[in-house]
C-alpha atoms as a PDB file:
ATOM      1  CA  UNK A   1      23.797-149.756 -27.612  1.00  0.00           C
ATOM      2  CA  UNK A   2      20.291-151.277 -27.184  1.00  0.00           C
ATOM      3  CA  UNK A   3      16.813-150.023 -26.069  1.00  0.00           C
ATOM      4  CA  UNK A   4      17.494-150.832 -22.688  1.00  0.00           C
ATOM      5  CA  UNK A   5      20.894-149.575 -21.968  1.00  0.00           C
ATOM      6  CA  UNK A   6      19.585-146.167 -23.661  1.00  0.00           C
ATOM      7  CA  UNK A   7      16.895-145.935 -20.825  1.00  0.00           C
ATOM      8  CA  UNK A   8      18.952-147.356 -18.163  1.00  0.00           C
ATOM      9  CA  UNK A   9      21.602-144.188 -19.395  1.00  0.00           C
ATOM     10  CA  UNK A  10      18.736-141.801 -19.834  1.00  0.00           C
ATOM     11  CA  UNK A  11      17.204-142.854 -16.309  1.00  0.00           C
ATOM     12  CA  UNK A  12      20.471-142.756 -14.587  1.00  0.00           C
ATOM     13  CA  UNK A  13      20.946-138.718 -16.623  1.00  0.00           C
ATOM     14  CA  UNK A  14      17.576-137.489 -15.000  1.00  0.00           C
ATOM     15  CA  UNK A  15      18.454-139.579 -11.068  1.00  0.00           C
ATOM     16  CA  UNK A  16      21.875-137.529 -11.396  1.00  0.00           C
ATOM     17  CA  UNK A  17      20.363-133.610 -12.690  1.00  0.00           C
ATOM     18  CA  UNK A  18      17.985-134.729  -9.866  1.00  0.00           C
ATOM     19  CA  UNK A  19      20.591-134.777  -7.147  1.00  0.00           C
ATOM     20  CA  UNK A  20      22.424-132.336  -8.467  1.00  0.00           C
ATOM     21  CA  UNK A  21      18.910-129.863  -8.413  1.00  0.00           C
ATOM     22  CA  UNK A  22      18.278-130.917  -4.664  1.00  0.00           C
ATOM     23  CA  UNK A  23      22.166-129.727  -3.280  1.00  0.00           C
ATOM     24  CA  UNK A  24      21.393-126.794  -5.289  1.00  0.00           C
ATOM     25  CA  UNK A  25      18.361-126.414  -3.409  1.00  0.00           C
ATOM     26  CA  UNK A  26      19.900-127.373  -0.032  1.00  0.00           C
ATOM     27  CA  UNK A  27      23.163-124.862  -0.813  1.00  0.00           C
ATOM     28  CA  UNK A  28      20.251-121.872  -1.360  1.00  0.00           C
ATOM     29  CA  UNK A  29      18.550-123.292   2.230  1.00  0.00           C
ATOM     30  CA  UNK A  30      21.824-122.922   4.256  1.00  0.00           C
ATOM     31  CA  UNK A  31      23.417-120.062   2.748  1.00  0.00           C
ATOM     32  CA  UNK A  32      20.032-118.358   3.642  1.00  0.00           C
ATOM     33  CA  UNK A  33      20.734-119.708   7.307  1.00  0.00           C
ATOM     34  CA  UNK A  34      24.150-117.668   7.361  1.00  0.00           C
ATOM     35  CA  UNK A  35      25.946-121.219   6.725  1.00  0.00           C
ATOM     36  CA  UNK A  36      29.899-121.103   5.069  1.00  0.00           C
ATOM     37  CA  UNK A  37      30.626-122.770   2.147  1.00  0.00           C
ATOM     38  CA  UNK A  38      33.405-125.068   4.320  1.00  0.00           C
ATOM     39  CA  UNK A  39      30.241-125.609   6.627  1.00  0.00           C
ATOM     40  CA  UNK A  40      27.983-126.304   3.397  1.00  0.00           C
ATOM     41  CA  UNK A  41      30.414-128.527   2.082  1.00  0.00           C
ATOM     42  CA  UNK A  42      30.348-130.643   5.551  1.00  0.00           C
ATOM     43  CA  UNK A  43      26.950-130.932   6.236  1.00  0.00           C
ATOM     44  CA  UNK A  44      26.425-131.953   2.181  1.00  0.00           C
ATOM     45  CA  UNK A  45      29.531-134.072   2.244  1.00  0.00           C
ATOM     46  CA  UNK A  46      31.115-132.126  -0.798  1.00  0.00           C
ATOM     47  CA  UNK A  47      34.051-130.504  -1.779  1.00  0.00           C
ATOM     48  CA  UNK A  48      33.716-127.076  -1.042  1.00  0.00           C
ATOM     49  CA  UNK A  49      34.559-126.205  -4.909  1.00  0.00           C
ATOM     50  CA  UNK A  50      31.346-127.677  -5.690  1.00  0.00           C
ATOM     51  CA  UNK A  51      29.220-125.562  -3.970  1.00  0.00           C
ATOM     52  CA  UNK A  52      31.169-122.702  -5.369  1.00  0.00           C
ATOM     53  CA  UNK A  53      30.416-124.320  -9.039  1.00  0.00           C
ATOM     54  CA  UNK A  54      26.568-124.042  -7.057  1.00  0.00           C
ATOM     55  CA  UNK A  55      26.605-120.984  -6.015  1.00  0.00           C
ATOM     56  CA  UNK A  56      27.852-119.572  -9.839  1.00  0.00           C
ATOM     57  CA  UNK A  57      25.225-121.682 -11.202  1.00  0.00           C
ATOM     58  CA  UNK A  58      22.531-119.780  -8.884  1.00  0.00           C
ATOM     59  CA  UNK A  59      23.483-116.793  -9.746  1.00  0.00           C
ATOM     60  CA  UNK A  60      23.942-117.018 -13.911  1.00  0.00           C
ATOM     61  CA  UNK A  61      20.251-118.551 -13.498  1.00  0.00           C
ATOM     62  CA  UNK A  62      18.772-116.536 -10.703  1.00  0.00           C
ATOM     63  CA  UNK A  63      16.322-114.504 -13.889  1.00  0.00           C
ATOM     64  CA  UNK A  64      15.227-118.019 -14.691  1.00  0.00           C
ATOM     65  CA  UNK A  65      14.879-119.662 -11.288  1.00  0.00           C
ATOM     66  CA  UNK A  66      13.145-116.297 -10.420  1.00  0.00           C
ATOM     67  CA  UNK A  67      10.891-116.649 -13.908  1.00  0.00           C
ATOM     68  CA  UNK A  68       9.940-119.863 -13.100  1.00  0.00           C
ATOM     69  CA  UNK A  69       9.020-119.471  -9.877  1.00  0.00           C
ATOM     70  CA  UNK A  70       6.363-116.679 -10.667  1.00  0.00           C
ATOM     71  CA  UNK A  71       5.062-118.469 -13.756  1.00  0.00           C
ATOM     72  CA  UNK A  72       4.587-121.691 -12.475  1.00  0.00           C
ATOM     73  CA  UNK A  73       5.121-122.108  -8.432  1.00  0.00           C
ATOM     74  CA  UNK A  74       3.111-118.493  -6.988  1.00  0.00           C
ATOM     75  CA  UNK A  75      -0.309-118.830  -9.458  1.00  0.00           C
ATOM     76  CA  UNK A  76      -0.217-122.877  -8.225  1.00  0.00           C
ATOM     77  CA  UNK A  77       0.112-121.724  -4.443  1.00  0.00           C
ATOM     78  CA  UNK A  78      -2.462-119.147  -4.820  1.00  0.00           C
ATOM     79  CA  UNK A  79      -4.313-121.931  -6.756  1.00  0.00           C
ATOM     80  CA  UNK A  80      -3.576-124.108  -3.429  1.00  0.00           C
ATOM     81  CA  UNK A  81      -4.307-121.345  -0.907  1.00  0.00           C
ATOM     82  CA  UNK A  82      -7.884-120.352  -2.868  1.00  0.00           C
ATOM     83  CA  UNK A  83      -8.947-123.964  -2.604  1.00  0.00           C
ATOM     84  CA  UNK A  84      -8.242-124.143   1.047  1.00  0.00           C
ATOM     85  CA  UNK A  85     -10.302-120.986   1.789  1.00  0.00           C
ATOM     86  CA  UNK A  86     -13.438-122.334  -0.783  1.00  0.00           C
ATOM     87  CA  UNK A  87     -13.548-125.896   1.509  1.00  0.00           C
ATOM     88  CA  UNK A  88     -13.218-123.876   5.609  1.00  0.00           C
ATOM     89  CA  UNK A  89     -15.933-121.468   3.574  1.00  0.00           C
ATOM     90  CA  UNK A  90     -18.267-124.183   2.605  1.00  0.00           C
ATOM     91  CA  UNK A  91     -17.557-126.265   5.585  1.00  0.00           C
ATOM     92  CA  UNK A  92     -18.742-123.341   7.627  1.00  0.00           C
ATOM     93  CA  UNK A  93     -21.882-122.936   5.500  1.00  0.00           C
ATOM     94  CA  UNK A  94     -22.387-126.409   5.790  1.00  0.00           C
ATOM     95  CA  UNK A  95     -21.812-126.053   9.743  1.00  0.00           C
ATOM     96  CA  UNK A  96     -24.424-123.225   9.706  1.00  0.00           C
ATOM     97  CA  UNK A  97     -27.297-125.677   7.779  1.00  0.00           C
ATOM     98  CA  UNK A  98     -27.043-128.152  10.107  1.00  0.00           C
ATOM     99  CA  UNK A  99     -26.724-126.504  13.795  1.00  0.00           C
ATOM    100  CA  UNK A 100     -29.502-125.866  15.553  1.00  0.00           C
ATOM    101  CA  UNK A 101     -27.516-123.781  18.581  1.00  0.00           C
ATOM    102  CA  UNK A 102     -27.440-119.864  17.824  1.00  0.00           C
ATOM    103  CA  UNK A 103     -24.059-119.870  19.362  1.00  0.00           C
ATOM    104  CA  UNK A 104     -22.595-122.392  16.972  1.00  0.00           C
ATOM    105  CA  UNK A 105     -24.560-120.685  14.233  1.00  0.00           C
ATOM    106  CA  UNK A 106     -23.124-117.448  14.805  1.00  0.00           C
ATOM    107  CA  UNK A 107     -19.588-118.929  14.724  1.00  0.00           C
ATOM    108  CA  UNK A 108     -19.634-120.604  11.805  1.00  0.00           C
ATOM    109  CA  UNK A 109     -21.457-117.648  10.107  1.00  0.00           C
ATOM    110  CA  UNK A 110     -18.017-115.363  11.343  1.00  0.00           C
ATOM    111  CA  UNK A 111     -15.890-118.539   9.920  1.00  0.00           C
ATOM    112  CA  UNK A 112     -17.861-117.568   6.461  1.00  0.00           C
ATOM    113  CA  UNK A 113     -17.360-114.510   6.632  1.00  0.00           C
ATOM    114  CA  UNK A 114     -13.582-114.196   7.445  1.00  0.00           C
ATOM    115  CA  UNK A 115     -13.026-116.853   4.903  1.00  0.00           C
ATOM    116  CA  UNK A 116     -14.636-114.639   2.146  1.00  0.00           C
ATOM    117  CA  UNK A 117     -12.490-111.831   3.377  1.00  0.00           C
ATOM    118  CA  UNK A 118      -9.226-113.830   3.458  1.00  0.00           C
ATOM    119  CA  UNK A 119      -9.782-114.964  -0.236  1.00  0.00           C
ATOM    120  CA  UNK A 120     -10.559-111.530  -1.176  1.00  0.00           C
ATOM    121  CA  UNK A 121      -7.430-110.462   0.195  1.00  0.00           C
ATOM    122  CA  UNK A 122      -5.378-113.125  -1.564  1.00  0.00           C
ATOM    123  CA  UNK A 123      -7.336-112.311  -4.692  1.00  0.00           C
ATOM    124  CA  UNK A 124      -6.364-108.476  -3.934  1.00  0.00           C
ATOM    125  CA  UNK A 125      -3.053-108.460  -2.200  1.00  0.00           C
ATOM    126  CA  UNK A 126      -1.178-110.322  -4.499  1.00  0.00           C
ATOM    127  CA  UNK A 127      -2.924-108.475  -7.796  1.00  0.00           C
ATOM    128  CA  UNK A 128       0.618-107.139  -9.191  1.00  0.00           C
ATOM    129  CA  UNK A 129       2.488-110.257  -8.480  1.00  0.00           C
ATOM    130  CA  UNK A 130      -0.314-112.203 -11.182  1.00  0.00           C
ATOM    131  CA  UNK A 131      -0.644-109.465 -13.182  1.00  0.00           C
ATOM    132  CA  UNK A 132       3.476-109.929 -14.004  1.00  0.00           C
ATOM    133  CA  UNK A 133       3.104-113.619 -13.404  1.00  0.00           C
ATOM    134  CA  UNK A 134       0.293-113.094 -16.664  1.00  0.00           C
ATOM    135  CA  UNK A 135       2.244-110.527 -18.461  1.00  0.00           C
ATOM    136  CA  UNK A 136       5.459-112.621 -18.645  1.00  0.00           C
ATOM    137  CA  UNK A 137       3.247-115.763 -19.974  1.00  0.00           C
ATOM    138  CA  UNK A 138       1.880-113.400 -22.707  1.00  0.00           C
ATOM    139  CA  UNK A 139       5.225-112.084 -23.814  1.00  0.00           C
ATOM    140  CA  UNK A 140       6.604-115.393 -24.088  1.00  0.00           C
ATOM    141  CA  UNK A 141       3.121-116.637 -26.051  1.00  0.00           C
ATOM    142  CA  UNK A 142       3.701-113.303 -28.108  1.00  0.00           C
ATOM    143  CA  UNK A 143       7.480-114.582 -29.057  1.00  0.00           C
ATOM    144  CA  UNK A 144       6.647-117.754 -29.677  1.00  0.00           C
ATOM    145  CA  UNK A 145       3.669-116.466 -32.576  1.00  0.00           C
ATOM    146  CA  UNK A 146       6.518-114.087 -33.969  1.00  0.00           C
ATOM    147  CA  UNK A 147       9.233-116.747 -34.509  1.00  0.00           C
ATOM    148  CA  UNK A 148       5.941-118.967 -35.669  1.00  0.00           C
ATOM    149  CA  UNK A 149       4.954-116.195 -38.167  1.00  0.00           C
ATOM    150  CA  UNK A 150       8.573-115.776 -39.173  1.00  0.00           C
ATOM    151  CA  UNK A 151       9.274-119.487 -39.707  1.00  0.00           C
ATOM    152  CA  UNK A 152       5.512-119.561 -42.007  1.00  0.00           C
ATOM    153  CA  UNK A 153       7.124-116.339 -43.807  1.00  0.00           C
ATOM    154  CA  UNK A 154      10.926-117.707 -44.543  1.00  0.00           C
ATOM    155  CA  UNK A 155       9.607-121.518 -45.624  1.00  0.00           C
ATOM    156  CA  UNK A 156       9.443-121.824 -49.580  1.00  0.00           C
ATOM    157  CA  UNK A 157       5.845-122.416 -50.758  1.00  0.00           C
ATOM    158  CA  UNK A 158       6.276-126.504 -51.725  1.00  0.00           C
ATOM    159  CA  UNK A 159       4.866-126.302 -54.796  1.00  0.00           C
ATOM    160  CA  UNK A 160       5.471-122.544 -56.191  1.00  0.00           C
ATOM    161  CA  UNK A 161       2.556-123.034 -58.817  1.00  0.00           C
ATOM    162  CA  UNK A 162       0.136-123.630 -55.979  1.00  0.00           C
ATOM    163  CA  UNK A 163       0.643-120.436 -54.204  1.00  0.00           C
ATOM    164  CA  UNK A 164      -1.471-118.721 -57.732  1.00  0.00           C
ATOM    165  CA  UNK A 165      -3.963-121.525 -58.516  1.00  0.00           C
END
């Protein structure tokens, strides 16, 4: 097979785990919304047998969808959500520099101020949900040195004079 027929393969592998990740994705959606399978089927223009084949699938991986999600999807929306608050807070610094009207003033000084308070709260309210998000990422880190140790302790020195020179 050549080059290209090997990417055109590989391209057409990752276009079809693609599809098959968003009707996942849309099965989750409607069941949620109290839809059938029949009706799932319809509106995705499946057999219904393949959203039961979904629906297994979602629930042998629902540790790892559920992994994922707070490792890498909640710290980048609360990444997201931070960044919003930082540009309304210096916006409404900005907005009390430049006015010259106490009113205005005073509302952008209560913009400031609510804006500290909401990112304190997002800071604050979602402490555990980090703090397991972090934990998780150091237990995997912490695996991955053991099997790294284990794999340095199991190789055979190359050259079993050098390990005493």
């Amino acid at each position: 097979m050549s080059v290209s027929k090997a990417k055109i393969n590989n391209t057409n592998k990752n276009l079809d785990q693609d599809l098959i990740d968003w009707r996942r994705s849309q099965v989750v959606q409607l069941l949620s919304k109290g839809k059938s399978v029949d009706q799932i089927a319809d509106i995705l223009q499946v057999d219904p047998r393949t959203i039961y084949r979904d629906q297994q699938y979602i629930r042998h991986n629902a540790n790892e969808v559920m992994l994922k999600y707070l490792t890498h999807t909640v710290p980048y929306e609360l990444v997201k959500c931070l960044s919003r608050l930082n540009a309304v807070s210096n916006e409404a610094w900005a907005m009390v520099e430049s006015s010259k009207d106490a009113k205005e003033r005073g509302a952008a000084l209560a913009l400031a101020s609510k804006t500290a308070i909401d990112i304190i709260d997002v800071v604050t309210n979602n402490k555990s949900l980090v703090y397991e998000a972090l934990n998780v990422i150091d237990k995997n880190n912490n695996n991955q040195r053991w099997l790294a140790n284990k794999n340095i302790i199991t190789k055979e020195p190359e050259d079993s004079n050098a390990v005493f020179e």
